[in-house]
Protein backbone atom coordinates (compact mmCIF):
# COMPACT_ATOMS: atom_id res chain seq x y z
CA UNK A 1 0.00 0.00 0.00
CA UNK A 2 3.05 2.54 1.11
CA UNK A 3 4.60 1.61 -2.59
CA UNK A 4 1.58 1.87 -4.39
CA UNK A 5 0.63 5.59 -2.69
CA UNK A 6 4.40 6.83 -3.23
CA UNK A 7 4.17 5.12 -7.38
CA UNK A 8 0.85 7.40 -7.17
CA UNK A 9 2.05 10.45 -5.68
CA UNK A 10 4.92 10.72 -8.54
CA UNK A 11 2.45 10.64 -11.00
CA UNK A 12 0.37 12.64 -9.50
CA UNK A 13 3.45 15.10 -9.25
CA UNK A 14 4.62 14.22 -12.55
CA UNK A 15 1.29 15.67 -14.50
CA UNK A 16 0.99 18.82 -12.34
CA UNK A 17 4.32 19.76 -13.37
CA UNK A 18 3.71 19.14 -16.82
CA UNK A 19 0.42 20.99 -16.41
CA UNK A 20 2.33 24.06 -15.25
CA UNK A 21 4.87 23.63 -17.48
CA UNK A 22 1.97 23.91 -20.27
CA UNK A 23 0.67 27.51 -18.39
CA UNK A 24 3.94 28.50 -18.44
CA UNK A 25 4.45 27.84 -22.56
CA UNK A 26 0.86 29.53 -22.89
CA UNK A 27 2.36 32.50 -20.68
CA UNK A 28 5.42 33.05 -23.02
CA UNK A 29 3.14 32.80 -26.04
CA UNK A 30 0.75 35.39 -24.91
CA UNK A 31 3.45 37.98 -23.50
CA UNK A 32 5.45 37.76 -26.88
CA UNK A 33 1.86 38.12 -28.17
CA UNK A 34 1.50 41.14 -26.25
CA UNK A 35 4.94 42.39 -27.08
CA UNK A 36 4.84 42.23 -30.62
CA UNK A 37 1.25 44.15 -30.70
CA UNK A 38 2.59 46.75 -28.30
CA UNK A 39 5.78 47.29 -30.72
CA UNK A 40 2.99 47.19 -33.64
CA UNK A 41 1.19 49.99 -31.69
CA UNK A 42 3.69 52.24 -30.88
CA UNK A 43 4.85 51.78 -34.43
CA UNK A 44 1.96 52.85 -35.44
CA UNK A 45 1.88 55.91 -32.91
CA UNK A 46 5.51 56.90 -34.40
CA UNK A 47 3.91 56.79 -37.76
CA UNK A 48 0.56 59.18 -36.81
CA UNK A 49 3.16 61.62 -35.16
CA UNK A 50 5.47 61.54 -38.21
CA UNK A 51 3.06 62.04 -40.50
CA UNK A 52 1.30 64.88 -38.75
CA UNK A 53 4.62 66.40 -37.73
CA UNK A 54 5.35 66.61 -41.85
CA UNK A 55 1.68 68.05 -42.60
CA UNK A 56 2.74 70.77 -40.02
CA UNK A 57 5.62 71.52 -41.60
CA UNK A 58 4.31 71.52 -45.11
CA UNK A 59 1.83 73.57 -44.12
CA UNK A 60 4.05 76.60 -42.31
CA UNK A 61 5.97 76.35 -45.41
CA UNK A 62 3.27 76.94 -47.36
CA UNK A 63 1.92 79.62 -45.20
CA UNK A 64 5.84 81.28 -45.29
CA UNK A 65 5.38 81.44 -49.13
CA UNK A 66 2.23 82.72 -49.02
CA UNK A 67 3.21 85.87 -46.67
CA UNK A 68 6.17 86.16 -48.68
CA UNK A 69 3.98 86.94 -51.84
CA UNK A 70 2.09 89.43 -49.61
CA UNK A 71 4.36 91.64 -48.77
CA UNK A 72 6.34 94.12 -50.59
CA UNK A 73 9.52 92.99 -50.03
CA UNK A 74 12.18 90.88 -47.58
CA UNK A 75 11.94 93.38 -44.94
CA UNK A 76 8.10 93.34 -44.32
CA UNK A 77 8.16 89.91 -44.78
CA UNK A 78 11.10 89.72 -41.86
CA UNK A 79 8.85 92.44 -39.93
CA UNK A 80 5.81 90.13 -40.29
CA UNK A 81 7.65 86.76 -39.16
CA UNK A 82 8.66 88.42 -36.03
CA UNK A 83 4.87 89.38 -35.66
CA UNK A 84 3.74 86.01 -35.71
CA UNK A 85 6.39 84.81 -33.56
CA UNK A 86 5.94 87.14 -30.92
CA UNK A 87 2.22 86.70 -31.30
CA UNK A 88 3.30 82.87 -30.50
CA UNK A 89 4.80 83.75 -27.25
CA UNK A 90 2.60 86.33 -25.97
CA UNK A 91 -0.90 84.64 -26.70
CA UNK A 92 0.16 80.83 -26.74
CA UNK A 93 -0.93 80.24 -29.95
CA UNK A 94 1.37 77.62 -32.47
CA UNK A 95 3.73 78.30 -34.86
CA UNK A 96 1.29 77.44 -37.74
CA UNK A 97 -1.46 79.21 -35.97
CA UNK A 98 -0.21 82.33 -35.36
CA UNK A 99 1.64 82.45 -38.92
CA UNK A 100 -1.46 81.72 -40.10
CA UNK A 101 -3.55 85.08 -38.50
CA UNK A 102 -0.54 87.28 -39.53
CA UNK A 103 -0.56 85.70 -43.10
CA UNK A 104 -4.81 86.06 -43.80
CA UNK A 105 -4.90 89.39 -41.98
CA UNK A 106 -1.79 90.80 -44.23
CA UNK A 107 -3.87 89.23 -47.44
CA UNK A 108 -6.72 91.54 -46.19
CA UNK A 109 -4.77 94.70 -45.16
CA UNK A 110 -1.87 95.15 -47.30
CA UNK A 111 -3.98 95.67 -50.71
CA UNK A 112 -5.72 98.57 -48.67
CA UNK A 113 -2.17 100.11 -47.66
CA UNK A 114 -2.13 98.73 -44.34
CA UNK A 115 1.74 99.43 -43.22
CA UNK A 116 3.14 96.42 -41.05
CA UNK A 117 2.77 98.32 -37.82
CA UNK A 118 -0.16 98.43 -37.87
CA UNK A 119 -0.70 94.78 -38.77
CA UNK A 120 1.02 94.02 -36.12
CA UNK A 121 -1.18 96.40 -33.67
CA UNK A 122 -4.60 94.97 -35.03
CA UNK A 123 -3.47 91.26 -34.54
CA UNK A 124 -2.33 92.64 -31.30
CA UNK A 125 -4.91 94.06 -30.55
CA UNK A 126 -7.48 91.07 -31.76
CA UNK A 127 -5.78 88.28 -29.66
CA UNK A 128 -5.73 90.55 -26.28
CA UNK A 129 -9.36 90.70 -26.57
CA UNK A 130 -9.73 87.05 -26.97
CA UNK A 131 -7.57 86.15 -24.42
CA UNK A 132 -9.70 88.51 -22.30
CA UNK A 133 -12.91 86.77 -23.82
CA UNK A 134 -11.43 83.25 -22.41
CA UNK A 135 -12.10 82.13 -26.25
CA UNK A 136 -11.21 79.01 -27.51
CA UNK A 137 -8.56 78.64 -29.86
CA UNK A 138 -10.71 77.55 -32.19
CA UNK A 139 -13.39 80.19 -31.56
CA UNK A 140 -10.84 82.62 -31.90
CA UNK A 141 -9.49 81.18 -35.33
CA UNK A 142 -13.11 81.54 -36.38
CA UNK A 143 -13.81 85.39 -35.41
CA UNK A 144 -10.59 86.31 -36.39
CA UNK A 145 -11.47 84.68 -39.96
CA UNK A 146 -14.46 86.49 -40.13
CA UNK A 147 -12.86 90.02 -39.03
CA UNK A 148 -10.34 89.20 -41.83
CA UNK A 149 -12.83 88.76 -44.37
CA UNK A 150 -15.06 92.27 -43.14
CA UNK A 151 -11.64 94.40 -43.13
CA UNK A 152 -11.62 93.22 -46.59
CA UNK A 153 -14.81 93.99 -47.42
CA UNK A 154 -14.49 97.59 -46.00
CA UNK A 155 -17.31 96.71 -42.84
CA UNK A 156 -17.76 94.37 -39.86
CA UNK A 157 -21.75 93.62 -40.72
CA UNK A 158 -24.13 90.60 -41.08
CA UNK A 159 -23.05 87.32 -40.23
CA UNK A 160 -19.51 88.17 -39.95
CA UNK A 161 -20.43 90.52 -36.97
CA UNK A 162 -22.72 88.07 -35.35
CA UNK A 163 -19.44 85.29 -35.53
CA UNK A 164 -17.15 88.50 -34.25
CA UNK A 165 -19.58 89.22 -31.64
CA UNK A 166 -20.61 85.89 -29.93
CA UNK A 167 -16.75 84.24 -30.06
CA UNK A 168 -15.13 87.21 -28.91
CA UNK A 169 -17.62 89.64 -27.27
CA UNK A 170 -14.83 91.59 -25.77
CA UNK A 171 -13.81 93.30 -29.34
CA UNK A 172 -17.23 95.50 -29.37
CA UNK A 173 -16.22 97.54 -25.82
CA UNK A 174 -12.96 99.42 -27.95
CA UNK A 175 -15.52 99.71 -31.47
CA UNK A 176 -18.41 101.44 -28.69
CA UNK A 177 -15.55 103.57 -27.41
CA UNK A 178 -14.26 104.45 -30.81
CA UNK A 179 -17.82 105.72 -31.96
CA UNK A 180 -18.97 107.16 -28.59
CA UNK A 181 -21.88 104.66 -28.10
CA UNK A 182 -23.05 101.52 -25.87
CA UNK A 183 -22.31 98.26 -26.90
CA UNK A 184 -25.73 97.53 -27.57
CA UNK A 185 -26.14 99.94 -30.20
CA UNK A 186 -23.51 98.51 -32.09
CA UNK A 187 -25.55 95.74 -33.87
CA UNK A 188 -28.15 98.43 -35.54
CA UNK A 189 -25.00 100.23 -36.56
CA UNK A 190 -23.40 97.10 -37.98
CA UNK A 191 -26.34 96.47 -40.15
CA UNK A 192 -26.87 100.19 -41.44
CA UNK A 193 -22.97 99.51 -42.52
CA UNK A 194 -21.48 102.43 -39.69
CA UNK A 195 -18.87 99.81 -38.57
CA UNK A 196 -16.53 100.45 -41.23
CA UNK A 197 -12.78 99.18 -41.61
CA UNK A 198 -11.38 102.45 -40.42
CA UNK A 199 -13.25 102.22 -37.12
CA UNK A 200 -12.45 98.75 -36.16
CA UNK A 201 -9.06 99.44 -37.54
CA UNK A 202 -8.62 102.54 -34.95
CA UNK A 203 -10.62 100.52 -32.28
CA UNK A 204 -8.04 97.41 -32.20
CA UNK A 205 -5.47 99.89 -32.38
CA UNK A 206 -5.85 101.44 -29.03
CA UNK A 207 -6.16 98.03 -27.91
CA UNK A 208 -3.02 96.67 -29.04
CA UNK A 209 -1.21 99.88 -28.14
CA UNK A 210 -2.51 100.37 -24.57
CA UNK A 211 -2.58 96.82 -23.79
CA UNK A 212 -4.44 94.56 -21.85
CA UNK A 213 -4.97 97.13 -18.87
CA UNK A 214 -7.46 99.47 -21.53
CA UNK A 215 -9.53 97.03 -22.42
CA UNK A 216 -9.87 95.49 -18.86
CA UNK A 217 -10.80 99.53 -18.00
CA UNK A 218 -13.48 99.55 -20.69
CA UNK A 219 -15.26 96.24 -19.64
CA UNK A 220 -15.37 97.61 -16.21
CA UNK A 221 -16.99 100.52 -17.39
């Protein structure tokens, strides 16, 4: 009986160990499983990043170019980097982003014989009143778009004063102050075409010249 139990007991033994020995196999299988499709996905992340990181490039290339065309020669186009770099630091916007607002607003501006300056003082004087506004970056991409297009146009009006108004409410205190009226006058005078180019021009102006501290004054008002 003591033989048979001990003959037992080794096989016994004998299949649990190759039972865990089988786990085990199944446990190296599955980790080099896991390893491989963890390799695979950060392969994969490298890639997305790559690829994005080469769109972003293209793109402030294409933007350089673009502002290059715009201006009248290497000097305002030097003069208008710097704006959009200093625009970078000063309102945390991206390279491409802030390129971008310098490049559409000079397209706008410069036909109309907009010097750099005061390029320079309008986006200014834009992005302090967003960041005042607590807009989005993309609401402020959007308004500043639409502000773009009305400079061009020769009036801030219709829709383009609505997007203005609601994504960056803070621009219509310096345009009141400009013209001598309340804010909520400005919307009749936006659609009988009194908000005109020069006065929005003028109004972001004191803004971007007097800084942050004169708007804050005339929303406290």
């Amino acid at each position: 009986m003591a033989v048979e139990s001990v003959v037992r007991l080794r096989v016994d033994a004998s299949g649990a160990t190759r039972a865990l020995n089988g786990v085990q196999q199944q446990t190296n299988k599955l980790q080099r499983s896991f390893g491989g499709l963890r390799t695979a996905i950060a392969a994969t992340g490298i890639t997305v990043i790559g690829t994005q990181a080469v769109r972003t490039s293209a793109n402030f290339a294409k933007l350089n170019v673009r502002l290059k065309l715009l201006t009248k020669g290497s000097a305002d186009f030097a003069k208008s980097q710097k704006i959009a770099a200093d625009a970078q630091k000063a309102f945390g916007l991206s390279a491409v982003e802030a390129l971008q607002g310098v490049t559409d607003i000079t397209a706008r501006l410069a036909p109309l014989g907009t010097s750099v300056e005061d390029i320079r003082t309008v986006f200014f004087g834009f992005n302090t009143a967003a960041k005042l506004a607590g807009s989005s970056a993309q609401e402020s991409s959007n308004a500043f778009r639409q502000l773009a297009q009305a400079l061009g146009s020769g009036r801030l009006a219709g829709d383009e004063f609505r997007s203005v108004s609601e994504q960056v409410p803070t621009i219509l205190a310096p345009i009141a102050e400009e013209l001598g009226v309340t804010i909520g006058q400005l919307k009749k005078l936006a659609a009988d075409g009194k908000l005109t180019s020069d006065v929005v021009l003028r109004a972001l102006g004191r803004v971007g010249n007097e800084g942050s501290g004169f708007l804050r004054q005339l929303l406290a008002n």
